[in-house]
Each structure stands twice: as C-alpha cells, then as structure tokens.
Protein backbone atom coordinates (compact mmCIF):
# COMPACT_ATOMS: atom_id res chain seq x y z
CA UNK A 1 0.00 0.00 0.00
CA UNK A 2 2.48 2.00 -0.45
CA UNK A 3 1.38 3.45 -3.66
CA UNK A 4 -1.63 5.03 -2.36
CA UNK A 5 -0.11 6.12 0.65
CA UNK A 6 2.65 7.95 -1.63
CA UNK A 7 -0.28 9.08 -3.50
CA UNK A 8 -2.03 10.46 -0.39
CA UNK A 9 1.00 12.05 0.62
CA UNK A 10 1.18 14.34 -2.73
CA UNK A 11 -2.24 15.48 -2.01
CA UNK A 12 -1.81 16.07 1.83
CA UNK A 13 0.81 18.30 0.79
CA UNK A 14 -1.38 20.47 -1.66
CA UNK A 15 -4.05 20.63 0.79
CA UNK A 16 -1.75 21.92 3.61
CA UNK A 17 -1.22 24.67 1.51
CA UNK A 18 -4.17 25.81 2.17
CA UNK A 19 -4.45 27.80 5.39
CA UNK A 20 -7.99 27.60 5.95
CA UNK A 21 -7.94 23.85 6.24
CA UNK A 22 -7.70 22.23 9.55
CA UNK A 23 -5.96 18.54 10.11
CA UNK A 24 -9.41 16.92 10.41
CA UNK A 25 -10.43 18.82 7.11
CA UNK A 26 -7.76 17.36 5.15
CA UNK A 27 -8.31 13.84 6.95
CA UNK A 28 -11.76 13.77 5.37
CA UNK A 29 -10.82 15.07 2.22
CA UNK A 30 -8.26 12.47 1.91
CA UNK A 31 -10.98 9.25 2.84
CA UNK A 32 -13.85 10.67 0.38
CA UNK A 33 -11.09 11.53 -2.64
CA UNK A 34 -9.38 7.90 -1.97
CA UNK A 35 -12.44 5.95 -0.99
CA UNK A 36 -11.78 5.38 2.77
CA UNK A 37 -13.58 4.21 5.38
CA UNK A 38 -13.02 7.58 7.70
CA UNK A 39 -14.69 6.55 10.68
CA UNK A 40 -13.14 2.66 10.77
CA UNK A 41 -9.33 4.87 10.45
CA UNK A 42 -10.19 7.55 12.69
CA UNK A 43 -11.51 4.92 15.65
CA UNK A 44 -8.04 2.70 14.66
CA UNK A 45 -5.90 5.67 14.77
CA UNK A 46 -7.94 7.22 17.39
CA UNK A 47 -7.13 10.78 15.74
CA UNK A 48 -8.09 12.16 12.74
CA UNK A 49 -4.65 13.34 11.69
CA UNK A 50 -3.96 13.34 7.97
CA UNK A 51 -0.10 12.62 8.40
CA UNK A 52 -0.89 9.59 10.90
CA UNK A 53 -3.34 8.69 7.96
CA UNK A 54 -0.31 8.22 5.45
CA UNK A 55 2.29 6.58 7.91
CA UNK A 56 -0.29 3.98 8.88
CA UNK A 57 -1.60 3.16 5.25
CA UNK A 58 2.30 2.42 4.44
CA UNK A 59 2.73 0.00 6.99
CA UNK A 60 -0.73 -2.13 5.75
CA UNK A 61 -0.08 -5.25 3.61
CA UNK A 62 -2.12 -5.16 0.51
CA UNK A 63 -4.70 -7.55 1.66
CA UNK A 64 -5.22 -5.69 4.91
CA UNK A 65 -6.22 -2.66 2.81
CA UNK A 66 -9.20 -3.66 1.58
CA UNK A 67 -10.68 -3.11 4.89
CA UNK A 68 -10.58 0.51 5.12
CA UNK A 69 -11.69 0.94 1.81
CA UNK A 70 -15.27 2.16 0.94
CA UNK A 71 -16.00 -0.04 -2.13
C-alpha cells in the first residue's frame, strides 16, 4: 500500500497549503477523494490526523487494505 499512501501524501501536501484547512479537514478530504472508510481509520488511529493517515496506510499489507476501503 504504499502506492496510495505515496499518493495520499502528494495530495496532503497540496491541501496543507491551504491555510484555511484544519488537520481533520484534510483527513476527510483524503478518505472521500481515496475511498476510505473515515470513521473505521479515525476509531483505529484514534485521531483524525492526515499525516498519521499516510504513515499507517504504508505499513498495511495489501490484503489488509481492503478493509478501510469504501468499495
């Protein structure tokens, strides 16, 4: 998974550009662009915390992603 999480990483970056934007903000605009199940992450992370987000997507084994994803 550490495709997406590279890919999530890109867009957390253009997001933080954007001042108005909190950390939760840009925590749910990651899981509805990507398809993630925000509630499942935030109660496993216990945080909603966009850069937590990415570190713990790139320590998931492919398989294990499935379950955070939406579809």
């Amino acid at each position: 998974m550490y495709e997406l999480a590279s890919l999530l990483e890109v867009r957390l970056w253009e997001l933080n550009e954007n001042l108005e934007l909190t950390t939760e903000d840009m925590f749910d605009i990651l899981c509805q662009e990507y398809h993630l199940k925000a509630d499942f992450i935030e109660k496993t992370l216990s945080c909603k915390c966009p850069f937590a987000l990415t570190s713990f997507l790139k320590e998931l084994q492919n398989l294990e992603i499935a379950n955070y994803l939406e579809y």
